[in-house]
C-alpha atoms as a PDB file:
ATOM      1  CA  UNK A   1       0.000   0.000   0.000  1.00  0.00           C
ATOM      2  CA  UNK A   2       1.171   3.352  -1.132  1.00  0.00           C
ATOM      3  CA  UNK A   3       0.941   6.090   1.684  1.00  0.00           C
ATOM      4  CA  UNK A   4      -1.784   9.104   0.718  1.00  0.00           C
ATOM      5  CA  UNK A   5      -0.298  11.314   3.177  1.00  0.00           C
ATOM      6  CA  UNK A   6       0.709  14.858   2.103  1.00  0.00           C
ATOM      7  CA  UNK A   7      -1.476  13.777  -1.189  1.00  0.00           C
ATOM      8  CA  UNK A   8      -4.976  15.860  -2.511  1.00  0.00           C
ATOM      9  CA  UNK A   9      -8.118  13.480  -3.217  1.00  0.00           C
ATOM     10  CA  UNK A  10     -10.016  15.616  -5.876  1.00  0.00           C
ATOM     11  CA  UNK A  11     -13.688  14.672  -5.971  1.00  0.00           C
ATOM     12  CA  UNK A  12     -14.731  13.057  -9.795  1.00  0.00           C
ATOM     13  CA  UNK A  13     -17.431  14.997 -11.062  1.00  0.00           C
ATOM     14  CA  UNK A  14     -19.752  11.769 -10.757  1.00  0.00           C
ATOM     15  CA  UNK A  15     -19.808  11.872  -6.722  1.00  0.00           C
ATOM     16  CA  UNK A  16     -22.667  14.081  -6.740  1.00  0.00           C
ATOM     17  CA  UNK A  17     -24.997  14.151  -4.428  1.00  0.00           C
ATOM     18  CA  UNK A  18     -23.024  13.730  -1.424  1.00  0.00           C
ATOM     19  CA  UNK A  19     -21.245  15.370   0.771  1.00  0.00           C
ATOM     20  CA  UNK A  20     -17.763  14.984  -0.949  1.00  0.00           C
ATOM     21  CA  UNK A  21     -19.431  16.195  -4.198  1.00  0.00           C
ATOM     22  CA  UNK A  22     -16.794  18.489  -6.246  1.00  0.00           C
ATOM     23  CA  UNK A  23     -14.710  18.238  -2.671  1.00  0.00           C
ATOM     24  CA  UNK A  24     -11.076  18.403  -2.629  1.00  0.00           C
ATOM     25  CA  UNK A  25      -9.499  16.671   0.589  1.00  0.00           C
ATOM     26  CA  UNK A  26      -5.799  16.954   1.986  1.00  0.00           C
ATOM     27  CA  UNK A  27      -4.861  13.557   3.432  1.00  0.00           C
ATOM     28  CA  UNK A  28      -2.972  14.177   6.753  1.00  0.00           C
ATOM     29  CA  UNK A  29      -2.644  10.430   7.632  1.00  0.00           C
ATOM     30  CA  UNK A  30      -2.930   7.054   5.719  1.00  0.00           C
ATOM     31  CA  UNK A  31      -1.609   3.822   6.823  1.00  0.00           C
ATOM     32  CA  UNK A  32      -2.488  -0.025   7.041  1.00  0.00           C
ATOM     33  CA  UNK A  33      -5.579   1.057   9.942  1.00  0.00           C
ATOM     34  CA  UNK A  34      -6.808   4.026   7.271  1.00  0.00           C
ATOM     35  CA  UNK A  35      -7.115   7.718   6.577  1.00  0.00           C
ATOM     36  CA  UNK A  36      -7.645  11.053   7.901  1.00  0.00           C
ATOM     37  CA  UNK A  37      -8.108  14.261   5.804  1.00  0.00           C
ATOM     38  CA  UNK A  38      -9.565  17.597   5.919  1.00  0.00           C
ATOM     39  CA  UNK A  39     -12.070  18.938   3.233  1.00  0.00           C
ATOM     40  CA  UNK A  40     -10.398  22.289   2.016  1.00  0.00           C
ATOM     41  CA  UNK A  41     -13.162  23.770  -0.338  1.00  0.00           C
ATOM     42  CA  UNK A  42     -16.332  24.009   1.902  1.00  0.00           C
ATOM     43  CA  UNK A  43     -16.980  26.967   3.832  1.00  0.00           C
ATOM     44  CA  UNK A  44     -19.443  26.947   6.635  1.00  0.00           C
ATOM     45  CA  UNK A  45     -21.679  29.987   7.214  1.00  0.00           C
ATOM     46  CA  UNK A  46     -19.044  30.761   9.722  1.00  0.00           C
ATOM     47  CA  UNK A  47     -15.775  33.197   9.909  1.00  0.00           C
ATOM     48  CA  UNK A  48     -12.712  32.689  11.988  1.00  0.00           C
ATOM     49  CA  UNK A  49     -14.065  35.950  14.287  1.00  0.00           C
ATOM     50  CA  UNK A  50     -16.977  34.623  15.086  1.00  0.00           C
ATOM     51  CA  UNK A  51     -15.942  31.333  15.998  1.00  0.00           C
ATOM     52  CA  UNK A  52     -13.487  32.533  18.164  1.00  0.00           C
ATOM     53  CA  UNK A  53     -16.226  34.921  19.328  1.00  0.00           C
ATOM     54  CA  UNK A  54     -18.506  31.791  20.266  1.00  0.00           C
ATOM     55  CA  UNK A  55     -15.527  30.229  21.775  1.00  0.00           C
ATOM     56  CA  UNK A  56     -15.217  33.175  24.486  1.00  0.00           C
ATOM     57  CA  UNK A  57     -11.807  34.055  23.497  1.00  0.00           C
ATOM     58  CA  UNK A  58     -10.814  37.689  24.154  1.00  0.00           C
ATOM     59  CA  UNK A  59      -8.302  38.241  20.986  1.00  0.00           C
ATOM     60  CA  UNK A  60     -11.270  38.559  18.336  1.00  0.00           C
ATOM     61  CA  UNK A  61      -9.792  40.554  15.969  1.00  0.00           C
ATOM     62  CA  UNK A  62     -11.230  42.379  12.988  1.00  0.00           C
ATOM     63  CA  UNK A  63      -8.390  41.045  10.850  1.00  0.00           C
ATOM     64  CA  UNK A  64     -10.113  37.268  11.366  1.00  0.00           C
ATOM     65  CA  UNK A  65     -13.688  38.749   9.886  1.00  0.00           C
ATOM     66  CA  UNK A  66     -14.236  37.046   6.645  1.00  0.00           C
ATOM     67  CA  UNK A  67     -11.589  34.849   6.999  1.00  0.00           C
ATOM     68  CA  UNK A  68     -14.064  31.119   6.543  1.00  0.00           C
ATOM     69  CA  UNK A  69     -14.463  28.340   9.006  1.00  0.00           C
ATOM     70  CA  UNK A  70     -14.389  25.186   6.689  1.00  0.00           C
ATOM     71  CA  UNK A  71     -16.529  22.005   7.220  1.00  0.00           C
ATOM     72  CA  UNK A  72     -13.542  19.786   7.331  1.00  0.00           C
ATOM     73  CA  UNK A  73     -15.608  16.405   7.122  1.00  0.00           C
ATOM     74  CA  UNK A  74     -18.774  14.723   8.446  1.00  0.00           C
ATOM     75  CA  UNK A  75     -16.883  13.120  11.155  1.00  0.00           C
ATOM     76  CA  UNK A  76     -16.661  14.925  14.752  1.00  0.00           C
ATOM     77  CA  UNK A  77     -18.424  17.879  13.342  1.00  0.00           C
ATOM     78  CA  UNK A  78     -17.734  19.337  16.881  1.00  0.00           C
ATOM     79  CA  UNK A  79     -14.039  18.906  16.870  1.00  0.00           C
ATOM     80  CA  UNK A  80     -11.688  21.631  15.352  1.00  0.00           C
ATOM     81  CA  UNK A  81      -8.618  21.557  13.511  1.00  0.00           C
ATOM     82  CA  UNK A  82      -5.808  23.831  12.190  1.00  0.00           C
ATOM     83  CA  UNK A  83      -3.437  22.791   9.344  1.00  0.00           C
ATOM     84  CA  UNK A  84      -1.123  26.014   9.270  1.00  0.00           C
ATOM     85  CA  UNK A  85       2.351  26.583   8.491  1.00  0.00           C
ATOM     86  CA  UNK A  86       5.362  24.739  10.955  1.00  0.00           C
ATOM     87  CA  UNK A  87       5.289  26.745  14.245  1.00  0.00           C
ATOM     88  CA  UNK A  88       6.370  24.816  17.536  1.00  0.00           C
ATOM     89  CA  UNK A  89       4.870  25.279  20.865  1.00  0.00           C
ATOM     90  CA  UNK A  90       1.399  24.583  20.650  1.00  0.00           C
ATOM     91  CA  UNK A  91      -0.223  21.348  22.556  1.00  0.00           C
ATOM     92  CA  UNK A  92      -1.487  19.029  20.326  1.00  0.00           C
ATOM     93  CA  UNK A  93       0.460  19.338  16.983  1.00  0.00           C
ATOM     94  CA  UNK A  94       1.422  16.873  14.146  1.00  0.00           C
ATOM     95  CA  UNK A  95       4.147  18.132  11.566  1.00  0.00           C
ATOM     96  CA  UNK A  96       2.841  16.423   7.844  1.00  0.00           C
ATOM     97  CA  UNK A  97       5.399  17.947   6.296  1.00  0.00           C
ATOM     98  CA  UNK A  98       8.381  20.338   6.216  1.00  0.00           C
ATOM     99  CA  UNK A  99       5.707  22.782   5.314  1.00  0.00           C
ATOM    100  CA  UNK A 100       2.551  21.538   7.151  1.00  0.00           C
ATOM    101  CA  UNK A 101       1.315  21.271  10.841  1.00  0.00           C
ATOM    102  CA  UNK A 102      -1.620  19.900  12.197  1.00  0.00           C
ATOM    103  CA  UNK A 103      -3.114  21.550  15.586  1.00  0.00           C
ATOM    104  CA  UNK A 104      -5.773  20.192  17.508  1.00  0.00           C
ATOM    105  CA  UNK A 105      -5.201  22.085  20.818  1.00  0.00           C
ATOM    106  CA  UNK A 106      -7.287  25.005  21.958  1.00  0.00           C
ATOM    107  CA  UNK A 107      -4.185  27.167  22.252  1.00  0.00           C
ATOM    108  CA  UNK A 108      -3.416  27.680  19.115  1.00  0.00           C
ATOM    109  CA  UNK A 109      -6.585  29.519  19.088  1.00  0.00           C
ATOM    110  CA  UNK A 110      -5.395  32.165  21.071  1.00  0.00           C
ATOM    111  CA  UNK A 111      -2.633  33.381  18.891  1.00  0.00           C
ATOM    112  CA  UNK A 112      -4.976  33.847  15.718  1.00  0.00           C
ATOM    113  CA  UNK A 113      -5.028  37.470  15.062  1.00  0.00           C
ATOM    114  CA  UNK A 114      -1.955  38.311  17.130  1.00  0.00           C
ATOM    115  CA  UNK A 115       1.733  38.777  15.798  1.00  0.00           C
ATOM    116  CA  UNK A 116       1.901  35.296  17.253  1.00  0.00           C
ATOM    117  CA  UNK A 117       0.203  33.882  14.822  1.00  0.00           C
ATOM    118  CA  UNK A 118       1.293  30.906  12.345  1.00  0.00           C
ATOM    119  CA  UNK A 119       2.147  32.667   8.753  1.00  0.00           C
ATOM    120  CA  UNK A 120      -0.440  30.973   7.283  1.00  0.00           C
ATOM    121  CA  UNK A 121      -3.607  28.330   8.351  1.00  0.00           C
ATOM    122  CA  UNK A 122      -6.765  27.263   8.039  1.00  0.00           C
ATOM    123  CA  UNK A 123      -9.516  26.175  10.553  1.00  0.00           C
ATOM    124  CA  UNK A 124     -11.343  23.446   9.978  1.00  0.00           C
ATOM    125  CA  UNK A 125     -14.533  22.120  11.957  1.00  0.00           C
ATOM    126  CA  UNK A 126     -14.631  18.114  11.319  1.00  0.00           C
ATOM    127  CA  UNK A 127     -12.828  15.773   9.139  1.00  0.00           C
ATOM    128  CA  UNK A 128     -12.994  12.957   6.221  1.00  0.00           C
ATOM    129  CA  UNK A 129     -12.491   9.736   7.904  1.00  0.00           C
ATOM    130  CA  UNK A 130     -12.136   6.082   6.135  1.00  0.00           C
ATOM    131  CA  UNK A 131     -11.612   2.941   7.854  1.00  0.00           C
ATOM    132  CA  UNK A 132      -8.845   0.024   6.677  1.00  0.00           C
ATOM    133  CA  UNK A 133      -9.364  -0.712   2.931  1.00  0.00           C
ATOM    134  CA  UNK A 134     -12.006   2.228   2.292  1.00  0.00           C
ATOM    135  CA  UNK A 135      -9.974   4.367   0.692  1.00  0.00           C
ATOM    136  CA  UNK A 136      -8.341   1.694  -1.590  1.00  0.00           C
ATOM    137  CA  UNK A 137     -11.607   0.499  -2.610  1.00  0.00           C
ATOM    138  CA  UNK A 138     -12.658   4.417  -3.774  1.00  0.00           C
ATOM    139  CA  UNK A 139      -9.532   4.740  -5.430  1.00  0.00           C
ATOM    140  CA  UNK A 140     -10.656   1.246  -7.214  1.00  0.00           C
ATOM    141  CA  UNK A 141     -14.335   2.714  -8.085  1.00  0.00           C
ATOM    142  CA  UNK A 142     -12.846   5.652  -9.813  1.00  0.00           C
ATOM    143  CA  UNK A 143     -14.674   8.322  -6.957  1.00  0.00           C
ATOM    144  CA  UNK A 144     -11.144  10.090  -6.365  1.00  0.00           C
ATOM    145  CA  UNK A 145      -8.232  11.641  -8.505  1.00  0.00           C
ATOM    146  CA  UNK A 146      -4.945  11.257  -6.488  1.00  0.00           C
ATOM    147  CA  UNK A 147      -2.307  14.295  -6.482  1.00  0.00           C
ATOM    148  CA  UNK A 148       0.508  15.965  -5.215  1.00  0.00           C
ATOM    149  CA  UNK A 149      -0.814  18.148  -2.532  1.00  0.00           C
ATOM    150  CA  UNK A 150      -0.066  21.900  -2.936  1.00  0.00           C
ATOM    151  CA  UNK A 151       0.926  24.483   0.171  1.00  0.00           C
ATOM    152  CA  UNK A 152      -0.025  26.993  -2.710  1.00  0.00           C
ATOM    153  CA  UNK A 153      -3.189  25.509  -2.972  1.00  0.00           C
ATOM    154  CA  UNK A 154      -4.206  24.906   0.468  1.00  0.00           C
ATOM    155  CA  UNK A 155      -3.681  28.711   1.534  1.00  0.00           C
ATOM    156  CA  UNK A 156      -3.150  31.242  -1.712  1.00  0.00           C
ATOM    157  CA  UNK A 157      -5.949  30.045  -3.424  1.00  0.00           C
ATOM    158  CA  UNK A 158      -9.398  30.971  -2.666  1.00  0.00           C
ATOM    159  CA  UNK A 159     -11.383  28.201  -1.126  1.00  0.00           C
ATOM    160  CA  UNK A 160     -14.373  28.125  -4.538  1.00  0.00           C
ATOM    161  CA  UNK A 161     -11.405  27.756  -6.794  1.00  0.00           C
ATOM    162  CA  UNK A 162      -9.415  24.784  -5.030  1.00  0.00           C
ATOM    163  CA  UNK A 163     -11.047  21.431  -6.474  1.00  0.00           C
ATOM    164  CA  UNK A 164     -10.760  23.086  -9.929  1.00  0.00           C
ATOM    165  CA  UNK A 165      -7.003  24.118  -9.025  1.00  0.00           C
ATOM    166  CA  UNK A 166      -6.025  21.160  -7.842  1.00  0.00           C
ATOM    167  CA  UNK A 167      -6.767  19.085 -11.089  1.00  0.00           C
ATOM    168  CA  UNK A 168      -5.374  21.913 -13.235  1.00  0.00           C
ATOM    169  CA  UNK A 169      -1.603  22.024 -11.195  1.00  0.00           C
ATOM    170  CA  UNK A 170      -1.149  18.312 -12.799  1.00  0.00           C
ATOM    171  CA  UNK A 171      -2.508  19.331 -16.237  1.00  0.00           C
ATOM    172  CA  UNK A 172      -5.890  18.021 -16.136  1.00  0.00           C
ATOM    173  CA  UNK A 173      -9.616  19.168 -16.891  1.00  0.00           C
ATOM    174  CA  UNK A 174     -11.345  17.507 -14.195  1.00  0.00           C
ATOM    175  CA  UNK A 175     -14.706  17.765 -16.190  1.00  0.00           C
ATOM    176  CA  UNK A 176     -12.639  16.106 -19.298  1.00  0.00           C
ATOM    177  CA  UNK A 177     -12.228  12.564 -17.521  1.00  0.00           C
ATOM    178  CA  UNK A 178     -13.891  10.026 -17.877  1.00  0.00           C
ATOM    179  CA  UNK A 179     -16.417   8.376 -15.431  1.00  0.00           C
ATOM    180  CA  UNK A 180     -15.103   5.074 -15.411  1.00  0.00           C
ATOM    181  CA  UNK A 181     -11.961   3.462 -15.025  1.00  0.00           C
ATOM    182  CA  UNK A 182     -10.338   1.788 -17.818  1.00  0.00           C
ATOM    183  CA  UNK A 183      -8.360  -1.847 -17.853  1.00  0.00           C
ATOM    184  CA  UNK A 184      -5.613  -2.624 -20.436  1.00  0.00           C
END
C-alpha cells in the first residue's frame, strides 16, 4: 500500500450528491488502519471571528472577519482543527510535512489574530475519515483523482477555486475525464 499522506483526493465529477461532491481533501494520515483528511473547499456559514467569538476568546480581531471556518468532514463535526504553516509550541500538533502542521489544541486559538500567529492556516470544523481498505476500494471505483498536494493551494488560493485548481496544477480538466476506469 502506497501512503496518501501529504497527497490531494479531488472529488470526480460523478460523486454528486453527497457530501464529498466536487470536494477536494488533503490527506494528513494514511496507513495499514486508514485515513484522515480535511475537506479544504467548503466553507461553513461561519468566519474565523466569530468562531473565536462563540468560543469566548478575548483576541477577536477584525483582521479574522471574513476569513471562513471550513466544514472539514462529516466526522466529529464538533471537533476543530488547524493545518497552518510549521510553528512549535502549541499542545497538540502533528508536523505532515516540512511545510505543514496539524493543531488540535485550543491554544493555538489564542494566537490567531496576534503577531503570534502561524504565517499561514486554516480552521477546519470536522474531518474525512475512512476505515482500513475504504480508501483503496474508492480509489478502485474511480470516486477520487490522487495528487501531489499543494501548500499553494491549500492557503493562496481561494477556497471556490481549489477542487478546480487542484486538477489543473497536474494538467488536467477535471470535467474532461472520464467516469469510469479503464483496464488494459
Amino acid at each position: 500500500m502506497q501512503s496518501l499522506q501529504n497527497y490531494f483526493l479531488v472529488a470526480m465529477p460523478t460523486l454528486n450528491d453527497s457530501v464529498f461532491e466536487r470536494s477536494l481533501i488533503y490527506i494528513c494520515e494514511h496507513n495499514e488502519k486508514g485515513a484522515m483528511g480535511i475537506m479544504l473547499n467548503v466553507p461553513l456559514d461561519l468566519d474565523v471571528c466569530q468562531l473565536l467569538t462563540q468560543m469566548k476568546l478575548e483576541n477577536t480581531s477584525f483582521s479574522l472577519s471574513g476569513k471562513p471556518v471550513l466544514s472539514g468532514g462529516p466526522v466529529s463535526t464538533d471537533r476543530g482543527f488547524v493545518l497552518h504553516t510549521p510553528m512549535d509550541g502549541f499542545h497538540a500538533s502533528m508536523a505532515l510535512t516540512d511545510e505543514l502542521m496539524l493543531t488540535t489544541s485550543l491554544d493555538i486559538l489564542s494566537t490567531l489574530g496576534t503577531s503570534a500567529e502561524p504565517k499561514q492556516y486554516l480552521i477546519a470544523l470536522g474531518y474525512a475519515g475512512w476505515e482500513k481498505g475504504q480508501l483503496e476500494q474508492e480509489l478502485l471505483d474511480n470516486t477520487w483523482l490522487t495528487i501531489p498536494a499543494s501548500s499553494g493551494i491549500i492557503f493562496n488560493t481561494p477556497v471556490e477555486d481549489r477542487w478546480l485548481a487542484a486538477s489543473q496544477s497536474v494538467g488536467i480538466d477535471i470535467w474532461q475525464v472520464a467516469p469510469v476506469a479503464g483496464h488494459a
